[in-house]
PDB file of N, CA and C in Angstrom:
ATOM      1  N   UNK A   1      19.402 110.028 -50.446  1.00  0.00           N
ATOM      2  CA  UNK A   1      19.632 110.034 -51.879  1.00  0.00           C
ATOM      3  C   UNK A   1      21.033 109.504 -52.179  1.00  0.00           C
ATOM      4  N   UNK A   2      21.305 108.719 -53.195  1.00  0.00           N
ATOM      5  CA  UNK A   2      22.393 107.879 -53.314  1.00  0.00           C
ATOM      6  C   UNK A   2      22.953 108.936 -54.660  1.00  0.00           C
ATOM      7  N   UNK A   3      23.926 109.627 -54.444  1.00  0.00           N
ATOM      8  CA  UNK A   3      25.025 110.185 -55.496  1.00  0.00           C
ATOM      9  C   UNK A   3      25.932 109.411 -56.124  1.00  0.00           C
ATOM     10  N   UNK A   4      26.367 109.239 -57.310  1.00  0.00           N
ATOM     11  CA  UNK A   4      27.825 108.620 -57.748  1.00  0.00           C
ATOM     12  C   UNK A   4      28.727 109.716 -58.519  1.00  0.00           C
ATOM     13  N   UNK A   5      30.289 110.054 -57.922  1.00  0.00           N
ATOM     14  CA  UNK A   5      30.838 110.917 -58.422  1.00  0.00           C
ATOM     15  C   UNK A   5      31.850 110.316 -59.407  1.00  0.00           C
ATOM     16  N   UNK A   6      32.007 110.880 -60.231  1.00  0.00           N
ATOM     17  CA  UNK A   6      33.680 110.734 -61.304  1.00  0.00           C
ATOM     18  C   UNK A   6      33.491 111.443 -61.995  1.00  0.00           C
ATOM     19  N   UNK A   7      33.833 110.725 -63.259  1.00  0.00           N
ATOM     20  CA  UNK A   7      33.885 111.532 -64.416  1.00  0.00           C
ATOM     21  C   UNK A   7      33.382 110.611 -65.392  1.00  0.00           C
ATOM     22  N   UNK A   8      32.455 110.779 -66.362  1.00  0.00           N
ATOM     23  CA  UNK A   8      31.640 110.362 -67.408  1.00  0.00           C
ATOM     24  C   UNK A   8      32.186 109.238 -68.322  1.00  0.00           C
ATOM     25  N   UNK A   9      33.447 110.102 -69.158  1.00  0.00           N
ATOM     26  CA  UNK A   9      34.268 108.928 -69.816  1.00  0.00           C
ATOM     27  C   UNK A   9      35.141 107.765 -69.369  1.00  0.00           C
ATOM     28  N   UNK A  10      34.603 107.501 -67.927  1.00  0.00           N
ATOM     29  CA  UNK A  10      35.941 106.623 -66.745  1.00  0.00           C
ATOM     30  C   UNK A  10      34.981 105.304 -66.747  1.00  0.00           C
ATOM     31  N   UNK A  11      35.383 104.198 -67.866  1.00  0.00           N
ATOM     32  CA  UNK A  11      34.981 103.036 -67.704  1.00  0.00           C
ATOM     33  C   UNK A  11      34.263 102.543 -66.172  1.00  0.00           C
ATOM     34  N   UNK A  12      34.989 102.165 -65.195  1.00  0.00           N
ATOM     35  CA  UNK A  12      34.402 101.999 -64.360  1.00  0.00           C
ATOM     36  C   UNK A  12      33.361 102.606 -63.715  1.00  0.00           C
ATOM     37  N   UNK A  13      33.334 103.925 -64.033  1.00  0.00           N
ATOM     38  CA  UNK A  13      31.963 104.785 -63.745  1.00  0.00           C
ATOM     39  C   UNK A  13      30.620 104.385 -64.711  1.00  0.00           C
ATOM     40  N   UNK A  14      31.241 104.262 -65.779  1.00  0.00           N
ATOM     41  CA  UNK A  14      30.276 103.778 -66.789  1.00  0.00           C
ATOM     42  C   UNK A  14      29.519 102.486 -66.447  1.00  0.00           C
ATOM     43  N   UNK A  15      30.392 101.891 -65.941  1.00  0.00           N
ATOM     44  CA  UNK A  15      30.003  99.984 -65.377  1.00  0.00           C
ATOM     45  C   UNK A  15      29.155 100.184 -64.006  1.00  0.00           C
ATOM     46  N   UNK A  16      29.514 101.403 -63.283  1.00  0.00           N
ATOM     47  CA  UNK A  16      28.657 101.567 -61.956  1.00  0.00           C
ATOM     48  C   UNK A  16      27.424 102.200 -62.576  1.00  0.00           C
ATOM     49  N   UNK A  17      27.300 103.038 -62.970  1.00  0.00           N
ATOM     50  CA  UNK A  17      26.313 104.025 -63.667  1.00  0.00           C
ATOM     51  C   UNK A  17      25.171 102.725 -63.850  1.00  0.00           C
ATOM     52  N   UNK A  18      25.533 101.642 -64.731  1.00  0.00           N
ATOM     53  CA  UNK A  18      25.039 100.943 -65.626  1.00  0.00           C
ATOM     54  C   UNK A  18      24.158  99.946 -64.770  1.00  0.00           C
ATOM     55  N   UNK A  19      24.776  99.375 -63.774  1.00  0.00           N
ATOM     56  CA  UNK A  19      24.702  98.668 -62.646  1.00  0.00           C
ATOM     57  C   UNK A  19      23.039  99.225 -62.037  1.00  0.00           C
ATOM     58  N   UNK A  20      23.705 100.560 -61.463  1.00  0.00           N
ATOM     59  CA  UNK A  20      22.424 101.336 -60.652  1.00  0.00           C
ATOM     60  C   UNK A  20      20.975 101.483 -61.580  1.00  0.00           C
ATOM     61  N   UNK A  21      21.526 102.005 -62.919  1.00  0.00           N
ATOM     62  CA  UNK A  21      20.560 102.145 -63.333  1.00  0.00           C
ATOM     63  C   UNK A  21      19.281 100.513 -63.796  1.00  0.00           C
ATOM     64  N   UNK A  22      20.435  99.692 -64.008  1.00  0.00           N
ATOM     65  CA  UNK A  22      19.737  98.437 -64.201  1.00  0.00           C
ATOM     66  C   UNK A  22      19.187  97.739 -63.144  1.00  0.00           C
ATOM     67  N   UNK A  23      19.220  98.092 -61.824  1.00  0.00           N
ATOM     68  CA  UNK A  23      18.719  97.592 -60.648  1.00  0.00           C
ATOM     69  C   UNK A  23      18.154  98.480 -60.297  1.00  0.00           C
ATOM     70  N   UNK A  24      17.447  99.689 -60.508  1.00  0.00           N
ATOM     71  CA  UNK A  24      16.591 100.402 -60.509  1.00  0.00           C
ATOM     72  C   UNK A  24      17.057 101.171 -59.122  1.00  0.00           C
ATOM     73  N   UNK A  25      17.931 101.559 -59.072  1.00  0.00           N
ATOM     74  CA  UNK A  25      18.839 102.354 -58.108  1.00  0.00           C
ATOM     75  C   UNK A  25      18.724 103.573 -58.363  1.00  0.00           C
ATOM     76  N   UNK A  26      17.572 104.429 -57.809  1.00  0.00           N
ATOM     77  CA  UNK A  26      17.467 105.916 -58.066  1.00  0.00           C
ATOM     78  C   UNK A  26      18.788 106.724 -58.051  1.00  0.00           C
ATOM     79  N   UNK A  27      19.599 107.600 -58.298  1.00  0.00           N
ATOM     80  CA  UNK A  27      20.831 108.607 -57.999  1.00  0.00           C
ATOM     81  C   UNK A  27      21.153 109.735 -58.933  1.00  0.00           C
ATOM     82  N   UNK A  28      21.886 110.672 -58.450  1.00  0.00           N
ATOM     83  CA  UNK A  28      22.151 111.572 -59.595  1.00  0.00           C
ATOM     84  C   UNK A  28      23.962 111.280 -59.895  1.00  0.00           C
ATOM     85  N   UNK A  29      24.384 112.121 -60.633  1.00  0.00           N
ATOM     86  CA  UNK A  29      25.268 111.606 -61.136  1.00  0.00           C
ATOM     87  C   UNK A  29      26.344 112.923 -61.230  1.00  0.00           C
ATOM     88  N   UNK A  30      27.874 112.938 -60.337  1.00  0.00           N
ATOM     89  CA  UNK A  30      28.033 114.649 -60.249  1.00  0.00           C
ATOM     90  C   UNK A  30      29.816 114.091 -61.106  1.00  0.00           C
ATOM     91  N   UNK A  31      29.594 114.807 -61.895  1.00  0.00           N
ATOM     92  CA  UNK A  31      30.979 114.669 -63.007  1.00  0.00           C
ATOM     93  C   UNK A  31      32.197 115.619 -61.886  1.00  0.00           C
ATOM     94  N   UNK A  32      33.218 115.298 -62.098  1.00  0.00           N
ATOM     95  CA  UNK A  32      34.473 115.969 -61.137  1.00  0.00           C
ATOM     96  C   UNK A  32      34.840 116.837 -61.926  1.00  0.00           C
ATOM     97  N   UNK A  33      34.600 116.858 -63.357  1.00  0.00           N
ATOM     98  CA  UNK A  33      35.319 117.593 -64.133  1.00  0.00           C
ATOM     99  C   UNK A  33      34.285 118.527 -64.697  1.00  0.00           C
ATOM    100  N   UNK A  34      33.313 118.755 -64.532  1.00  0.00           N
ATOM    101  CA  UNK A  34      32.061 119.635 -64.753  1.00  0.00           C
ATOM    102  C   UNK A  34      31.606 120.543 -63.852  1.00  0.00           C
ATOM    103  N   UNK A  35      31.005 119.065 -62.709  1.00  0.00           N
ATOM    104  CA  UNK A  35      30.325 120.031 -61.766  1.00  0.00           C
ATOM    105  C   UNK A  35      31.600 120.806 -60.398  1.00  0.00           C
ATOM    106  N   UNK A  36      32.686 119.898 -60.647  1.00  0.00           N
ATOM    107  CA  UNK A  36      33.730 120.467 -59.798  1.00  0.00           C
ATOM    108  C   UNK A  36      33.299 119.842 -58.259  1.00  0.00           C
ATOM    109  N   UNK A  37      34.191 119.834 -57.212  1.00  0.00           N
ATOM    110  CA  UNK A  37      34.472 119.601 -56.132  1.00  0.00           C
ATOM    111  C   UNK A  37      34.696 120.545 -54.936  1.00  0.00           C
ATOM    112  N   UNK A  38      34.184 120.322 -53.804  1.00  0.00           N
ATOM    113  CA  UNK A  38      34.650 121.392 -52.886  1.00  0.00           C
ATOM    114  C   UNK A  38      35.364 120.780 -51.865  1.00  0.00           C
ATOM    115  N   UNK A  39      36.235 121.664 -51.064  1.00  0.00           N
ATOM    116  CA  UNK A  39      37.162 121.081 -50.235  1.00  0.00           C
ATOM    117  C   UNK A  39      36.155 119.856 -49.141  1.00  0.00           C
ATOM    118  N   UNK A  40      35.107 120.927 -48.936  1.00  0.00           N
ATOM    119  CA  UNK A  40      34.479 119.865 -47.756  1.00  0.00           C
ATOM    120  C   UNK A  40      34.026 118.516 -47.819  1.00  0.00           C
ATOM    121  N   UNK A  41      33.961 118.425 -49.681  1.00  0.00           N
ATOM    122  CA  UNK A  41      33.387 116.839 -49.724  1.00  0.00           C
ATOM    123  C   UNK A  41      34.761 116.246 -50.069  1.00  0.00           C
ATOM    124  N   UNK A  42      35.833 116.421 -50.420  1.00  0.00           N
ATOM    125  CA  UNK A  42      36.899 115.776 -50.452  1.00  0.00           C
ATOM    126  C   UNK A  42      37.196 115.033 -48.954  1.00  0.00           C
ATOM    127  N   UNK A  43      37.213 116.102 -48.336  1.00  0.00           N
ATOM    128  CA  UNK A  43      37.530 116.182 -46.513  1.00  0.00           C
ATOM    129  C   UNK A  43      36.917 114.874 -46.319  1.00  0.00           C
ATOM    130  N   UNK A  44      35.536 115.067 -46.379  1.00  0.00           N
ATOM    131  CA  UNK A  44      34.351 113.959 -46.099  1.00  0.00           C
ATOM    132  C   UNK A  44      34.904 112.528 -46.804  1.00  0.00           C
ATOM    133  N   UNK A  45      34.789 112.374 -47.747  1.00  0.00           N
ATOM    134  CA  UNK A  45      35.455 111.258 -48.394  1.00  0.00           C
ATOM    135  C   UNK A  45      36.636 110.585 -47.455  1.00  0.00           C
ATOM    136  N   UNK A  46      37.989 111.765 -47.462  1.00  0.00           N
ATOM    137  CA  UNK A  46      38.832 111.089 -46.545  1.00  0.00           C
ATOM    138  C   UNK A  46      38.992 110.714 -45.227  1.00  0.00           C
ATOM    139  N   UNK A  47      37.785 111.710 -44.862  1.00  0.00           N
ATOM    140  CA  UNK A  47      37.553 111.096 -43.237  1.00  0.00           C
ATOM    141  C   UNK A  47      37.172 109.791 -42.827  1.00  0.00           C
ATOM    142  N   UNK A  48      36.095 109.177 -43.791  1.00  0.00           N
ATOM    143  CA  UNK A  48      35.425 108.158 -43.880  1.00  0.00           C
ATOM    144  C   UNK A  48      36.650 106.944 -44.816  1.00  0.00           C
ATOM    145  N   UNK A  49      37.152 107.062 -45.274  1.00  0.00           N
ATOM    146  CA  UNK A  49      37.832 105.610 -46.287  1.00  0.00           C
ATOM    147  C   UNK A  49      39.093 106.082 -46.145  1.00  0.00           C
ATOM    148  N   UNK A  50      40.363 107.527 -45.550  1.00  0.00           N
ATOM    149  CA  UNK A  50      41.333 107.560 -45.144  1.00  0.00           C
ATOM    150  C   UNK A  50      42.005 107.960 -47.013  1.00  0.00           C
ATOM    151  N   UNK A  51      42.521 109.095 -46.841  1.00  0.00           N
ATOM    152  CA  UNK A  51      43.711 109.492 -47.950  1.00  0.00           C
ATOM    153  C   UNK A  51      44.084 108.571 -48.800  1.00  0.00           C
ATOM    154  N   UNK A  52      44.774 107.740 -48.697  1.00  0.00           N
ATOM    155  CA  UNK A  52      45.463 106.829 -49.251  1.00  0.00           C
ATOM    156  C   UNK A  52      44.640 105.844 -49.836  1.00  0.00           C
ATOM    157  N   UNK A  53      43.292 105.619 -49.893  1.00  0.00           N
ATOM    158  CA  UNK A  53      42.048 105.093 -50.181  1.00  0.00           C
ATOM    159  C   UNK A  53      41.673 105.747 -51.106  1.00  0.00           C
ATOM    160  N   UNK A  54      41.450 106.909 -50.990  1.00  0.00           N
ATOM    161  CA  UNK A  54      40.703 107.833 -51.865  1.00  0.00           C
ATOM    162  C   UNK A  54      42.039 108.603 -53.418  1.00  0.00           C
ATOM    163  N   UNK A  55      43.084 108.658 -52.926  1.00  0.00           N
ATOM    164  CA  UNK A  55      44.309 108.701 -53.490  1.00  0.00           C
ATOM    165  C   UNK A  55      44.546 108.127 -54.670  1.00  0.00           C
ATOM    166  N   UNK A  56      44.049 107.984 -55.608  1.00  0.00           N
ATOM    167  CA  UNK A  56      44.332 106.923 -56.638  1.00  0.00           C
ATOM    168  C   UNK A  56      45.507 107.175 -57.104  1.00  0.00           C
ATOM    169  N   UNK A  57      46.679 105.981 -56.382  1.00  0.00           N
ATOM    170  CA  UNK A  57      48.026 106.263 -56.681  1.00  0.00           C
ATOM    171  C   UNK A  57      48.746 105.551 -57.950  1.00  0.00           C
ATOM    172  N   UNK A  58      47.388 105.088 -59.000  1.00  0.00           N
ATOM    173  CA  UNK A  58      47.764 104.015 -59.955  1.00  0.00           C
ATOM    174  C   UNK A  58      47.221 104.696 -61.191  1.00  0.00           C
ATOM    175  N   UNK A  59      46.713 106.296 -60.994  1.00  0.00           N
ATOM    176  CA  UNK A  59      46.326 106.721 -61.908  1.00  0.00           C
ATOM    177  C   UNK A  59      47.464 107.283 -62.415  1.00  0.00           C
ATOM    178  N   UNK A  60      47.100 107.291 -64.042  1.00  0.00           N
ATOM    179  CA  UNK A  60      47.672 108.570 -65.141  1.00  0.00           C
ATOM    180  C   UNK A  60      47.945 109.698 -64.632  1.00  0.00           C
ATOM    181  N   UNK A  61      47.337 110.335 -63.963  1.00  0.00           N
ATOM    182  CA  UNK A  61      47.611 111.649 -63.505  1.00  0.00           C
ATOM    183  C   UNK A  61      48.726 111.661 -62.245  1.00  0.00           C
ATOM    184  N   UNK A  62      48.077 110.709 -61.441  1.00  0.00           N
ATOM    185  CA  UNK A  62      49.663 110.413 -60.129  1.00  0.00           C
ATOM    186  C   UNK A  62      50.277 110.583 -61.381  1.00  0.00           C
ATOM    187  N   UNK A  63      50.932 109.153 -61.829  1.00  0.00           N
ATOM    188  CA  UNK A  63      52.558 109.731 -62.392  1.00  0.00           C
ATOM    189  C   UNK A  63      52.826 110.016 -63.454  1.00  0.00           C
ATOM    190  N   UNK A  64      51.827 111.335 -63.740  1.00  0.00           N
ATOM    191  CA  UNK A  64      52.468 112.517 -64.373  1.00  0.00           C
ATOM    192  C   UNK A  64      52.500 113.743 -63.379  1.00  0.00           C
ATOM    193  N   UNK A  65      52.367 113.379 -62.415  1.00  0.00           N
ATOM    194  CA  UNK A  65      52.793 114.676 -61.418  1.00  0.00           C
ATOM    195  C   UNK A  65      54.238 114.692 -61.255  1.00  0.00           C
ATOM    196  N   UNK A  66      54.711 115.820 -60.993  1.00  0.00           N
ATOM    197  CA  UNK A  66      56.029 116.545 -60.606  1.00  0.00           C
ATOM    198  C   UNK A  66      56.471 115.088 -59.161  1.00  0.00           C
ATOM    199  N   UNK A  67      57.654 115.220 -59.391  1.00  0.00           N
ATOM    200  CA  UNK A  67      58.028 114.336 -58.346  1.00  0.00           C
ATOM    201  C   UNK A  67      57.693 114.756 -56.967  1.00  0.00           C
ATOM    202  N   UNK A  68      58.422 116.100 -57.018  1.00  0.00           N
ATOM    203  CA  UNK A  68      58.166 116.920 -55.416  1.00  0.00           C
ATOM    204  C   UNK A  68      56.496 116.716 -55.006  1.00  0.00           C
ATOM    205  N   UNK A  69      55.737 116.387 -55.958  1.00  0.00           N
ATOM    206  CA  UNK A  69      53.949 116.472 -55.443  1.00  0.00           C
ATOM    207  C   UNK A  69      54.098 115.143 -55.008  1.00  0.00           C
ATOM    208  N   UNK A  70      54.524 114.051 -55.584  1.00  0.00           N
ATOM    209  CA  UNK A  70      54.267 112.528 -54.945  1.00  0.00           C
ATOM    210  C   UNK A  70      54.956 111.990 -54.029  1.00  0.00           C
ATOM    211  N   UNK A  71      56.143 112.736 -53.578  1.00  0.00           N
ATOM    212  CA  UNK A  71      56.800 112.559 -52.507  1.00  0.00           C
ATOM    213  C   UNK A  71      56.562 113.415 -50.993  1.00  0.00           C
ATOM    214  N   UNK A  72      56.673 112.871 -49.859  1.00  0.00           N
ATOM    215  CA  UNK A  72      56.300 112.921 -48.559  1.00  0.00           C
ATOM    216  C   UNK A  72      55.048 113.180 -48.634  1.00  0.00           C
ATOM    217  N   UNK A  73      53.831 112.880 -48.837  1.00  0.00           N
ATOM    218  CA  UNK A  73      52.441 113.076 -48.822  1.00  0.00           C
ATOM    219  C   UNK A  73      51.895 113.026 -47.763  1.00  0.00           C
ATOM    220  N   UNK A  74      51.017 113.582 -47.455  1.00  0.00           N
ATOM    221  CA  UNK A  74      50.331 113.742 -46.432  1.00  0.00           C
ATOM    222  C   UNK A  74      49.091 113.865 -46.511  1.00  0.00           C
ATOM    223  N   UNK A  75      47.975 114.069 -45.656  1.00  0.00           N
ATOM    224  CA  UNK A  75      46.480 114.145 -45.812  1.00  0.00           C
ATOM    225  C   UNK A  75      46.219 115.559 -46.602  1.00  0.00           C
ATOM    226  N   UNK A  76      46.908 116.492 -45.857  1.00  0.00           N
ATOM    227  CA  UNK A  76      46.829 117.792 -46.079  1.00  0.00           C
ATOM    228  C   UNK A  76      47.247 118.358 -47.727  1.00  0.00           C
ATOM    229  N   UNK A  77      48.501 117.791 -48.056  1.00  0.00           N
ATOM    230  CA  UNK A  77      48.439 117.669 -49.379  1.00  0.00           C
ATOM    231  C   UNK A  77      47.960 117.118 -50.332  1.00  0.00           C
ATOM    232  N   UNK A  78      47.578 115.337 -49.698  1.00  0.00           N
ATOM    233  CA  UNK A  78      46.602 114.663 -50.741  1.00  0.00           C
ATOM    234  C   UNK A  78      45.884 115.638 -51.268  1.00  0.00           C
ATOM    235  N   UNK A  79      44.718 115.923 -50.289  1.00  0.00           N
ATOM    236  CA  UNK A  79      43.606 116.683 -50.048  1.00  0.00           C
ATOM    237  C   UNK A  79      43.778 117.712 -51.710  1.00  0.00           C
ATOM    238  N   UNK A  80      44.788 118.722 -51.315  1.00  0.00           N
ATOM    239  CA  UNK A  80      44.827 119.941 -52.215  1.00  0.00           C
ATOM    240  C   UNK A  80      45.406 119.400 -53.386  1.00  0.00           C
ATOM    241  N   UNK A  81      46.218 117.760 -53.532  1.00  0.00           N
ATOM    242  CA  UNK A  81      46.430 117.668 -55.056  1.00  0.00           C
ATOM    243  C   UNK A  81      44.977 117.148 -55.302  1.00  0.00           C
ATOM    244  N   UNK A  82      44.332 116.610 -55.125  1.00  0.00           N
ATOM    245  CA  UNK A  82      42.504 115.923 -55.362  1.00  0.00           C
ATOM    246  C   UNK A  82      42.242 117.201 -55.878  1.00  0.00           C
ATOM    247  N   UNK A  83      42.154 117.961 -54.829  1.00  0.00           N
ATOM    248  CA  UNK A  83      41.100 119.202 -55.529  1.00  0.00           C
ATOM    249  C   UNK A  83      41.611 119.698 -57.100  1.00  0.00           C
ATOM    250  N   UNK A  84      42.963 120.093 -56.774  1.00  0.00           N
ATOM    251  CA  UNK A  84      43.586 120.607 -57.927  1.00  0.00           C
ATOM    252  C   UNK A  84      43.489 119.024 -59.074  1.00  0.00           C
ATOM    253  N   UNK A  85      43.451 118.659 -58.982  1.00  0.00           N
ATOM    254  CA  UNK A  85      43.429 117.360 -59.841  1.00  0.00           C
ATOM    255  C   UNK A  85      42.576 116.022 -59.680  1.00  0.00           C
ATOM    256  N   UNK A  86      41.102 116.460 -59.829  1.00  0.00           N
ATOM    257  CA  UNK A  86      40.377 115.334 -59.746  1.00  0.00           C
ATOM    258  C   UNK A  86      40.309 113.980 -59.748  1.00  0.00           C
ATOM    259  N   UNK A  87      40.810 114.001 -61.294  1.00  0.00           N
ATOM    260  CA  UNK A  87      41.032 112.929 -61.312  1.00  0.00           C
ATOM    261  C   UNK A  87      42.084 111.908 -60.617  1.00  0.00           C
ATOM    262  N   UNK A  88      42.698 112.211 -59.724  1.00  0.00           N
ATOM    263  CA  UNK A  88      43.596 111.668 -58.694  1.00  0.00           C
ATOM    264  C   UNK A  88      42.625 111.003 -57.861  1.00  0.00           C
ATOM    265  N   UNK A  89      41.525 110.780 -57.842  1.00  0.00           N
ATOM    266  CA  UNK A  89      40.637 110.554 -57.116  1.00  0.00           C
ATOM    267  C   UNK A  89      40.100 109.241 -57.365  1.00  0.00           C
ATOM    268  N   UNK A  90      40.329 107.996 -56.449  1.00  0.00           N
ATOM    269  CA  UNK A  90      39.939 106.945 -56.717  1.00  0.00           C
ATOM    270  C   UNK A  90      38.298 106.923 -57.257  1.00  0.00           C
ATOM    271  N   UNK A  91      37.782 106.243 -58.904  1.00  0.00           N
ATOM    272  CA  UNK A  91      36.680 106.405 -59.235  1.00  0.00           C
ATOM    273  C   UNK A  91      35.900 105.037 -59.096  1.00  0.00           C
ATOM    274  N   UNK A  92      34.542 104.756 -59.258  1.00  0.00           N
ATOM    275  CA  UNK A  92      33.433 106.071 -58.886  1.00  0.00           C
ATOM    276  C   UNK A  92      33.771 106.305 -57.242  1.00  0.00           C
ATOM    277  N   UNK A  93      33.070 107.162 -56.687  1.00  0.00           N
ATOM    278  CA  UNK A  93      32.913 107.421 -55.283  1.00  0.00           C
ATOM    279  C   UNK A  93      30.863 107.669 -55.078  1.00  0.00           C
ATOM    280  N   UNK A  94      31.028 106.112 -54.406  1.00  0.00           N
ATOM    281  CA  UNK A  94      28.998 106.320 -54.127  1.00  0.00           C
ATOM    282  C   UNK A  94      28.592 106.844 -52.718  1.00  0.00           C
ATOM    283  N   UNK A  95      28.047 107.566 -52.538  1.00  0.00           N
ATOM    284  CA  UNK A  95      27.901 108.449 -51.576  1.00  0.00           C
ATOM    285  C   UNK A  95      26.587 108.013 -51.301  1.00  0.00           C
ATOM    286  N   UNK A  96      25.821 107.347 -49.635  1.00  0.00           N
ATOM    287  CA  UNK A  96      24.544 106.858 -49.530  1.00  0.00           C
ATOM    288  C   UNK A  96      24.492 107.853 -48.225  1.00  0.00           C
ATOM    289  N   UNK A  97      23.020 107.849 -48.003  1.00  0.00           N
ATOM    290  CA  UNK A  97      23.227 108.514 -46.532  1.00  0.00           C
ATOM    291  C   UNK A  97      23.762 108.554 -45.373  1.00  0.00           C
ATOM    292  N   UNK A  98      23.716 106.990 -45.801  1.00  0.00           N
ATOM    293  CA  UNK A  98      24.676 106.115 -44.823  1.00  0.00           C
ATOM    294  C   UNK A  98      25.882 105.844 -44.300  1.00  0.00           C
ATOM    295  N   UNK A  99      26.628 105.798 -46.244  1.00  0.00           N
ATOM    296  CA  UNK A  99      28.103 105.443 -46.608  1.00  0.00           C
ATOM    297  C   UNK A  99      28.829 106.147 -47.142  1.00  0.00           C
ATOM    298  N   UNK A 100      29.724 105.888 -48.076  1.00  0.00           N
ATOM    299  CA  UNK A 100      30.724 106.537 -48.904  1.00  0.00           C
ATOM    300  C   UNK A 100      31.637 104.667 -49.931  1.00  0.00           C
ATOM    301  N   UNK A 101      31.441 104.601 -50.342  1.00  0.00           N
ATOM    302  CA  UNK A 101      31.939 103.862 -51.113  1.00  0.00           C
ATOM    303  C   UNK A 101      32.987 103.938 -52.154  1.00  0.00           C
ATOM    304  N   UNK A 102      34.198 103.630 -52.236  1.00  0.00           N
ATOM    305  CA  UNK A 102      35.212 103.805 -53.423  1.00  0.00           C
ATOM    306  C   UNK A 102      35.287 103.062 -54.752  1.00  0.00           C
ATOM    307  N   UNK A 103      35.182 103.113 -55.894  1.00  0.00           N
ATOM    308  CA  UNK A 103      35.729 102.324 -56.972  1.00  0.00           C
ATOM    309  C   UNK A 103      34.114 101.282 -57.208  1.00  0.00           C
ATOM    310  N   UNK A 104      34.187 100.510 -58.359  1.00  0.00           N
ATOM    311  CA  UNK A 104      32.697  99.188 -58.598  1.00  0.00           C
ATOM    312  C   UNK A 104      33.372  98.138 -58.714  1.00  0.00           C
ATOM    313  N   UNK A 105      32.279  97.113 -57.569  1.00  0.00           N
ATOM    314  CA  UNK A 105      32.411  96.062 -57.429  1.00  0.00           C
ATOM    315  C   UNK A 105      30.932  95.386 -57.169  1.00  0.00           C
ATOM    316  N   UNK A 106      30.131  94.805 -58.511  1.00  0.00           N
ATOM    317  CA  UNK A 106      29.119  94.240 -58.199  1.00  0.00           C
ATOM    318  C   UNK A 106      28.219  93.875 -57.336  1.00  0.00           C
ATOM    319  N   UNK A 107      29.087  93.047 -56.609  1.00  0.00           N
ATOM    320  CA  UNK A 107      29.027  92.320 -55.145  1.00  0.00           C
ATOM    321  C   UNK A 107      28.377  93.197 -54.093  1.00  0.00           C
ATOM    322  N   UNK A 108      29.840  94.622 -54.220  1.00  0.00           N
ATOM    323  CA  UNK A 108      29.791  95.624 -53.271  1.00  0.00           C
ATOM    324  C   UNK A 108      28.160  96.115 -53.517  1.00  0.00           C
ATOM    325  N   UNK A 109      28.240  96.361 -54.192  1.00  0.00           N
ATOM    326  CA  UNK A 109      26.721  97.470 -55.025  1.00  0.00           C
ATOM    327  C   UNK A 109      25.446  96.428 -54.733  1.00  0.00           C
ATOM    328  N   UNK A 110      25.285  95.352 -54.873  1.00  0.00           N
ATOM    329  CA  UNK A 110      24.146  94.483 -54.391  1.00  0.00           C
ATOM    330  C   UNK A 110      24.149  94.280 -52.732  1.00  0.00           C
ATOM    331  N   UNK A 111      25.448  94.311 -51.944  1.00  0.00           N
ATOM    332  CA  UNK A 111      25.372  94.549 -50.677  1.00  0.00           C
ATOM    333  C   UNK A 111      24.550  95.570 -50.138  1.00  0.00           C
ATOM    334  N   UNK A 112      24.581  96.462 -50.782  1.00  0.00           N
ATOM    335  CA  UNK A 112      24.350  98.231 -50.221  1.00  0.00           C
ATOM    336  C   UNK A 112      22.980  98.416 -50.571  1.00  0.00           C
ATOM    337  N   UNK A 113      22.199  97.759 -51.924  1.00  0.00           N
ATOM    338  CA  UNK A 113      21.057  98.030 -52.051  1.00  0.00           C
ATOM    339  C   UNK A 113      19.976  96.732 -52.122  1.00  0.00           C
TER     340      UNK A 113
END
């Protein structure tokens, strides 16, 4: 079963959403800010595409964090600012049985299905 995670009002989720559904791409759809996150699928994410991948260090929320949070980073902290702050989380994230995918890219999305 093919999942896509973010958050609802996040343009690019909207453009992936739109994508799947128009290529008849069965999936459900898990909001970060609704259905919430657990440590283990964060974990999962970064095991597979690496912290700094999954890190969205170009978001609104990075820099409005406290300085001390964006400085010396590590997996271990990524990790617990993601949880605590979703949206830090590079969007969408497509999850196949297979894969794990970061962010929409057409191309990418016709590769995979």
């Amino acid at each position: 079963m093919t999942t896509i995670f973010g958050i609802k009002n996040c343009d690019t989720v909207r453009k992936a959403r739109k994508w799947l559904e128009t290529n008849n791409v069965e999936h459900t759809f898990h909001d970060f800010r609704e259905d919430g996150l657990s440590e283990e699928q964060v974990k999962r994410w970064v095991q597979a595409q690496g912290w700094e991948a999954v890190l969205n260090k170009r978001s609104t929320s990075f820099r409005n964090l406290d300085e001390n949070d964006k400085t010396n980073l590590t997996e271990t902290k990524a990790i617990s600012l993601m949880l605590e702050h979703p949206t830090l989380i590079k969007r969408p994230v497509l999850q196949t049985s297979n894969s794990i995918t970061l962010g929409f890219k057409a191309d990418t999305y016709q590769g995979l299905f």
